[in-house]
Protein backbone atom coordinates (compact mmCIF):
# COMPACT_ATOMS: atom_id res chain seq x y z
CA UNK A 1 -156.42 8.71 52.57
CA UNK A 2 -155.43 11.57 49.90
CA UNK A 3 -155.26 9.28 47.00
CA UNK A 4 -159.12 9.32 46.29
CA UNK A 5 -158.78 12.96 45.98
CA UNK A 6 -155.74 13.10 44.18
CA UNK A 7 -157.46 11.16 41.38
CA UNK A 8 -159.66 12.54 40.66
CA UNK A 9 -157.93 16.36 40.83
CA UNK A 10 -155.77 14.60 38.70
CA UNK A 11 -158.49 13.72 36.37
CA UNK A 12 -161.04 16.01 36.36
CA UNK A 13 -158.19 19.39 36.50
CA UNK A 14 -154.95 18.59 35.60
CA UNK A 15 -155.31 16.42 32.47
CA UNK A 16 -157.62 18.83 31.32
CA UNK A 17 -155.50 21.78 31.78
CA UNK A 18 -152.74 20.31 30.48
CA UNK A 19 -154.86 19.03 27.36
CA UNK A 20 -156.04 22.45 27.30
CA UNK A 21 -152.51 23.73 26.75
CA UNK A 22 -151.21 20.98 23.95
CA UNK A 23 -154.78 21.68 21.67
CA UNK A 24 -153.70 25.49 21.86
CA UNK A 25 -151.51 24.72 19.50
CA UNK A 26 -153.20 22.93 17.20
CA UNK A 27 -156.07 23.32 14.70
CA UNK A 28 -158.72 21.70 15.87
CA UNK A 29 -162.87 21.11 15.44
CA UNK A 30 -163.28 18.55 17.91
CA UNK A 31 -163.89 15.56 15.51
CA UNK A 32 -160.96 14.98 13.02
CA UNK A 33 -157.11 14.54 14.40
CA UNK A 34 -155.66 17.95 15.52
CA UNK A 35 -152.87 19.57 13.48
CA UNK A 36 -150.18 21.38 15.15
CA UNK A 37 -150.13 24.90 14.11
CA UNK A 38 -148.18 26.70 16.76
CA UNK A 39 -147.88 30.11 18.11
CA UNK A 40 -151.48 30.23 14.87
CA UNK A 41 -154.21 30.53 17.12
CA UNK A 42 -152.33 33.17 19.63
CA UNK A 43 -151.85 35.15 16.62
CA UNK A 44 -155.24 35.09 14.93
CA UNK A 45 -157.18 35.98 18.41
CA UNK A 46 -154.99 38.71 19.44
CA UNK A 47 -154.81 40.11 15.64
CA UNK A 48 -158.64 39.82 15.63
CA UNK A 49 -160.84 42.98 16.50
CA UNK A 50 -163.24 41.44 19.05
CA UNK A 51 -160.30 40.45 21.35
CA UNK A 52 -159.66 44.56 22.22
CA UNK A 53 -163.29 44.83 22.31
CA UNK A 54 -163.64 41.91 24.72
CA UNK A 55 -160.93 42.95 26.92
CA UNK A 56 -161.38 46.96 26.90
CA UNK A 57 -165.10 46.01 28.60
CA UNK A 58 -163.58 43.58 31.12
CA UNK A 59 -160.91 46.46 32.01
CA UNK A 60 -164.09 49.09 32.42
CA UNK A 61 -166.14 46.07 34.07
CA UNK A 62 -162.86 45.49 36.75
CA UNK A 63 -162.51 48.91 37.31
CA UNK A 64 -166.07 49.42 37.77
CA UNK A 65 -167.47 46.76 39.82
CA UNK A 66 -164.14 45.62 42.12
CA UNK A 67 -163.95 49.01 44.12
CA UNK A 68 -167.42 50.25 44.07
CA UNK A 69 -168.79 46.59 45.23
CA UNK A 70 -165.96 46.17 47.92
CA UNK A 71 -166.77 49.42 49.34
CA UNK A 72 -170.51 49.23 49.14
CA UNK A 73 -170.35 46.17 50.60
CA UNK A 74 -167.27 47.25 53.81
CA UNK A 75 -169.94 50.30 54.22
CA UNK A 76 -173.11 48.02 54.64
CA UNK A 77 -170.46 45.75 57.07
CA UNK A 78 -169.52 48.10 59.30
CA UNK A 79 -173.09 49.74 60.02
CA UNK A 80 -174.62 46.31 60.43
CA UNK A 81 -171.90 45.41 62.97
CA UNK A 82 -173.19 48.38 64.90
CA UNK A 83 -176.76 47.10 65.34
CA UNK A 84 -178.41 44.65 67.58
CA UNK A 85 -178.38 40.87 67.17
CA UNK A 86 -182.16 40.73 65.51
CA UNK A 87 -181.64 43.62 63.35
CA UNK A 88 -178.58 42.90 61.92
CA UNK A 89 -179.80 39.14 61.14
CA UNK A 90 -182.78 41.09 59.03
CA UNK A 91 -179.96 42.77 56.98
CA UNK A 92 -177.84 40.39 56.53
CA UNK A 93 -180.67 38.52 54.83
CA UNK A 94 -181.87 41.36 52.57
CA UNK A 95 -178.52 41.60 51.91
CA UNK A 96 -177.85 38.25 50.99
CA UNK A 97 -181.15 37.89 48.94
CA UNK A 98 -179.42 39.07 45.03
CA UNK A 99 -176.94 36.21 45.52
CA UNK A 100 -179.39 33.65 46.24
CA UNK A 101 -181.66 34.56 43.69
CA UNK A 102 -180.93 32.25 40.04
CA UNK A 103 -179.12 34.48 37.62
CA UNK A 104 -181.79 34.19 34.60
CA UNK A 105 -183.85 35.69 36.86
CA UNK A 106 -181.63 38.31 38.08
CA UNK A 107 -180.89 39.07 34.49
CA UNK A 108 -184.68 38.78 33.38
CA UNK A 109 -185.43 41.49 36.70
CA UNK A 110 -183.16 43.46 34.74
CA UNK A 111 -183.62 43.51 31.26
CA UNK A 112 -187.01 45.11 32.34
CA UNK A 113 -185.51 47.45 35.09
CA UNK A 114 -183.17 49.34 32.45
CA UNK A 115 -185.77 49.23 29.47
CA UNK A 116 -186.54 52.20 28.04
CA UNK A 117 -189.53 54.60 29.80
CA UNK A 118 -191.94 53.91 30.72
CA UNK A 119 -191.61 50.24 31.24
CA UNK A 120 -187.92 50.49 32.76
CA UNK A 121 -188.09 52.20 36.33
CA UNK A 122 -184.46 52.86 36.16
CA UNK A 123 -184.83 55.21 32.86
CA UNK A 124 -188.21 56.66 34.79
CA UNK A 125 -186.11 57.55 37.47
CA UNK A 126 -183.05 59.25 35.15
CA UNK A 127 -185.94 61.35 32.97
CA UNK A 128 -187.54 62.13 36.56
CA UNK A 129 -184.34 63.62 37.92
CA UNK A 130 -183.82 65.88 34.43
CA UNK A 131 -182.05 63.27 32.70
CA UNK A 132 -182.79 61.53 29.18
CA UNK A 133 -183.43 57.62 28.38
CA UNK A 134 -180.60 55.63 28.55
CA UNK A 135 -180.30 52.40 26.10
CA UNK A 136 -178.55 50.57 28.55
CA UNK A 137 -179.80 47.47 26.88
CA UNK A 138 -178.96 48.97 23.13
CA UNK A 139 -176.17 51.28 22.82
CA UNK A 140 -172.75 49.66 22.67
CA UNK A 141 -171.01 52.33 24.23
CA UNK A 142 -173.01 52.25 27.48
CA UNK A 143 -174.25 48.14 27.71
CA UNK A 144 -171.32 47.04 29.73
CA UNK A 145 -172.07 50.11 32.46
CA UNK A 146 -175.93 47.79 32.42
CA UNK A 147 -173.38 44.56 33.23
CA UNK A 148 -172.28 46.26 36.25
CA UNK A 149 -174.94 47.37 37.89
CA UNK A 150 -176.32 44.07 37.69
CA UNK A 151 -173.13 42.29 38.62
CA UNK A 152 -172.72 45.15 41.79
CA UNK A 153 -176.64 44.18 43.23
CA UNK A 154 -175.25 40.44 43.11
CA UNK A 155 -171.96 40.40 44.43
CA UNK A 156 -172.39 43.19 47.39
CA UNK A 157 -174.28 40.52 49.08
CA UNK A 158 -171.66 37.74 48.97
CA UNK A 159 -168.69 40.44 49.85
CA UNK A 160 -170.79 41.61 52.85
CA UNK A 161 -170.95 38.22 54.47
CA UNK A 162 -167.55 37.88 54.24
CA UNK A 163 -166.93 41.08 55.49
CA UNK A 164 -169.53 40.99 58.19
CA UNK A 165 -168.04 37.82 59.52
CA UNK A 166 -164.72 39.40 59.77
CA UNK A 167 -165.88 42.29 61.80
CA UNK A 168 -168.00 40.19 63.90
CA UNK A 169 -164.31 37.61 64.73
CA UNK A 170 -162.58 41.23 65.88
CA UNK A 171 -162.00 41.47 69.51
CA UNK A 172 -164.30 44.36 70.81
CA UNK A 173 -162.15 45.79 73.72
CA UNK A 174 -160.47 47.65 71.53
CA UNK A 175 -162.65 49.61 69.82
CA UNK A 176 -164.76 50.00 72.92
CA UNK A 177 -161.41 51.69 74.64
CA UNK A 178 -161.63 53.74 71.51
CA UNK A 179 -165.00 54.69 72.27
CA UNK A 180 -164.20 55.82 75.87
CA UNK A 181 -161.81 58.02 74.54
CA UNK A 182 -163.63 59.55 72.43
CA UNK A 183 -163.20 58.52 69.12
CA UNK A 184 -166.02 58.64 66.82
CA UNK A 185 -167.69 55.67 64.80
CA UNK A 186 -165.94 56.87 61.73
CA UNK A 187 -162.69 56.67 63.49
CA UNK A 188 -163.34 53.75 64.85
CA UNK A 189 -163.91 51.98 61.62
CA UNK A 190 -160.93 53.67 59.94
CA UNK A 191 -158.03 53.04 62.43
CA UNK A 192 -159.25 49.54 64.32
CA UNK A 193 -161.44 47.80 62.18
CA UNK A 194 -160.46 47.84 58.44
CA UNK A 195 -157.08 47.36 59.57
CA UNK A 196 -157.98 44.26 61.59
CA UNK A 197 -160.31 43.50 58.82
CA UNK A 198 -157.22 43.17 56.11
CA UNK A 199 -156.91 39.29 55.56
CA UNK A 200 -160.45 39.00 55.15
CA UNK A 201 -160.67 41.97 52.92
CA UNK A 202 -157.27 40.98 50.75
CA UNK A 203 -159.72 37.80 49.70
CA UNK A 204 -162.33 39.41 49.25
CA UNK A 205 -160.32 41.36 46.69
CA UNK A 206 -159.02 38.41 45.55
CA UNK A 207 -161.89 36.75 44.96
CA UNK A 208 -163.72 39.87 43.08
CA UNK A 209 -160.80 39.89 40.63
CA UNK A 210 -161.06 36.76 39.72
CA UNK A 211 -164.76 35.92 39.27
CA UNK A 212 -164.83 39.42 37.63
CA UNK A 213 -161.99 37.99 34.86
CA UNK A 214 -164.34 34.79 34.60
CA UNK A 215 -167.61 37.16 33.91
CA UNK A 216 -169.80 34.83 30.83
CA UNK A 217 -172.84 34.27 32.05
CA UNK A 218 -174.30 38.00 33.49
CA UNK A 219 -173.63 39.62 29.52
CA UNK A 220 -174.83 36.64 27.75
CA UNK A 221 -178.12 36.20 29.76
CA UNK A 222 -178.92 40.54 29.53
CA UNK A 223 -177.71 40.85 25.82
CA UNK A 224 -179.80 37.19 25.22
CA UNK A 225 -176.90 36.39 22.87
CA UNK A 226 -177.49 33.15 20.99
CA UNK A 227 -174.29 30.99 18.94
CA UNK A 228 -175.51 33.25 15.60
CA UNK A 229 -175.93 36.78 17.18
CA UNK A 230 -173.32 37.31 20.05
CA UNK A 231 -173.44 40.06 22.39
CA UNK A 232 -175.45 42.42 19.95
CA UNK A 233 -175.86 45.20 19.07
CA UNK A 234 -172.46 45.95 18.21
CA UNK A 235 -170.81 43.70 20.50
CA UNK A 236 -171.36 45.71 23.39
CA UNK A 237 -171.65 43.21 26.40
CA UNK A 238 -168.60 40.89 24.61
CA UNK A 239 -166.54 39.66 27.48
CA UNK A 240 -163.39 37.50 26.75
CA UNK A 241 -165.19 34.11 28.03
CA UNK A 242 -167.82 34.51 25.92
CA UNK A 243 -165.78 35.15 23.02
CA UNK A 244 -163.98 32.14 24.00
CA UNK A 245 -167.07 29.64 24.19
CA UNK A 246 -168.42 31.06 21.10
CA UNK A 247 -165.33 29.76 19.22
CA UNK A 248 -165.54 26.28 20.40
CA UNK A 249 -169.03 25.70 20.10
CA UNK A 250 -170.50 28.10 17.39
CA UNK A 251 -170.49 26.93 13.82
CA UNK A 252 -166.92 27.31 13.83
CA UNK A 253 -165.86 24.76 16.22
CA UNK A 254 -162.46 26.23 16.96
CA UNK A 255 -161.52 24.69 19.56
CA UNK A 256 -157.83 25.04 19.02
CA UNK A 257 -158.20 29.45 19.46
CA UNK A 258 -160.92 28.59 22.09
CA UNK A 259 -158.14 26.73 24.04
CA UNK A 260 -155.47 29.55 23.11
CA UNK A 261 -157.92 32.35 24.29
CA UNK A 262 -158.44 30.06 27.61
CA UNK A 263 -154.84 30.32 27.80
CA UNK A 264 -154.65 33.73 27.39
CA UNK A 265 -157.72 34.27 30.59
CA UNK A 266 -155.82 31.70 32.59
CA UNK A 267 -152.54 33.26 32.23
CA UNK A 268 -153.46 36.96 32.90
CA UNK A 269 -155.57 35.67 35.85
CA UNK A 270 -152.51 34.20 37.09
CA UNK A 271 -150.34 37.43 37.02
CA UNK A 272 -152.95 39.67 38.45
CA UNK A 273 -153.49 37.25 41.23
CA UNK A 274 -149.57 36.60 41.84
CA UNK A 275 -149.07 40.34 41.73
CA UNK A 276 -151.93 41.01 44.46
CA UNK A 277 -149.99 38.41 46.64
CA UNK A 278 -146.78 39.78 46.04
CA UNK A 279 -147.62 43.79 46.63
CA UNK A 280 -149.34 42.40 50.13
CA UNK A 281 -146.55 40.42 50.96
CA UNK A 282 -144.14 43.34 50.51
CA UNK A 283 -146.61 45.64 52.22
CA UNK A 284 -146.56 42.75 55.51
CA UNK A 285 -142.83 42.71 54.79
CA UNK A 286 -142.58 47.18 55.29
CA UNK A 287 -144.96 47.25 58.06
CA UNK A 288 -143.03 44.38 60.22
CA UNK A 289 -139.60 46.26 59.98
């Protein structure tokens, strides 16, 4: 009964992965037989200048969108919880709405949201409040901050589901005991529900790590980068997946460092993920003694 799916994991992800791994370490352009090079490719990608520009914006991008989209999206949770049957199911699907919509369009919304005044109501707002125009779209030092805005009005939606669901599976006698007592809504959220809430929220953290690691197709759409201009001007939306598919199917055809760099992704995914599991298993481990 598990064969047919074995197969075909075996297929369609292992053999790739592990083909993935052996063309690493070879120089390759996806046409003649691939020379073995070795520890090459690692070397030339780390050595090369876009590779601390691709991974200083995914650190800001992490930093940026994983706790200010969890916590948008526990607040939003946690007051929808509170409300009625029919106007919590009007939330949730306002809420919802960004992640259903097709990212071109999300990322064509966008493009004219943070334009420059007066066509870009974001920038009308900032010059309204005292502030100047921002080139969110233009400046290099300020285009990845224009990723994750965009990426935070998408994801909230997805993370409050989750969330909401979570809530809504937590027994109510106990915060309604609270509530006799005295204990405000605050309180109640603080010391019975997020607690309760912790598996769900642990994958929800999980989760926003790694599809944040993944990010490609968010900077690509909003810097319209093309195989001959990549994240321009100045690089400022280059994320490390892009940089990665740009090797293997630019002009260059690299696929040997495009394998390497997918290495590299997989390989610090899997530490930040095995460390997450780890520091919560310790933490379950303290709290049970």
């Amino acid at each position: 009964m598990v064969l047919p799916f074995f197969s075909l994991f075996a297929v369609f992800y292992l053999w790739p992965l592990v083909y993935g791994v052996l063309i690493s370490f070879t120089k390759w352009n996806g046409i003649e037989v691939p020379v073995y090079n070795g520890l090459a490719n690692y070397f030339r990608i780390v050595a090369d200048p876009k590779f601390s520009i691709a991974f200083g914006h995914l650190g800001i991008f992490i930093l940026v969108v994983v706790p200010i989209g969890i916590g948008i999206a526990l607040f939003l949770a946690i007051l929808v919880a509170e409300q009625g049957k029919r106007t919590a199911s009007v939330f949730k699907s306002l809420f919802f709405f960004p992640v259903i919509i097709p990212l071109f369009l999300s990322a064509s919304i966008f493009r004219i949201l943070l334009s420059p005044d007066p066509v870009g109501i974001v920038n009308v707002i900032v010059k309204a409040l005292g502030g100047q125009d921002i080139l969110w779209l233009k400046d290099p030092e300020i285009m990845v901050y224009a990723v994750c805005i965009v990426d935070i009005w998408r994801a909230v939606g997805f993370h409050f589901i989750l969330l909401y669901a979570g809530i809504k599976g937590i027994p109510v006698e106990q915060s309604e005991a609270a509530e006799v007592d005295g204990a405000s809504t605050f309180q109640r959220s603080l010391f019975i529900t997020i607690p309760q809430l912790e598996p769900v929220l642990f994958l929800v953290i999980v989760n926003a790590f790694i599809g944040g690691l993944q990010a490609f197709d968010l900077p690509w759409l909003l810097s319209n980068s093309q195989w001959n201009s990549l994240a321009q001007p100045g690089y400022g939306m280059l994320f490390p997946v892009m940089d990665t598919i740009w090797r293997a199917w630019s002009m260059r055809q690299a696929f040997g460092e495009a394998s390497a760099y997918a290495m590299i992704i997989m390989l610090i995914t899997l530490v930040i993920t095995a460390l997450q599991f780890l520091w919560r298993q310790a933490r379950l481990g303290r709290e049970s003694l």
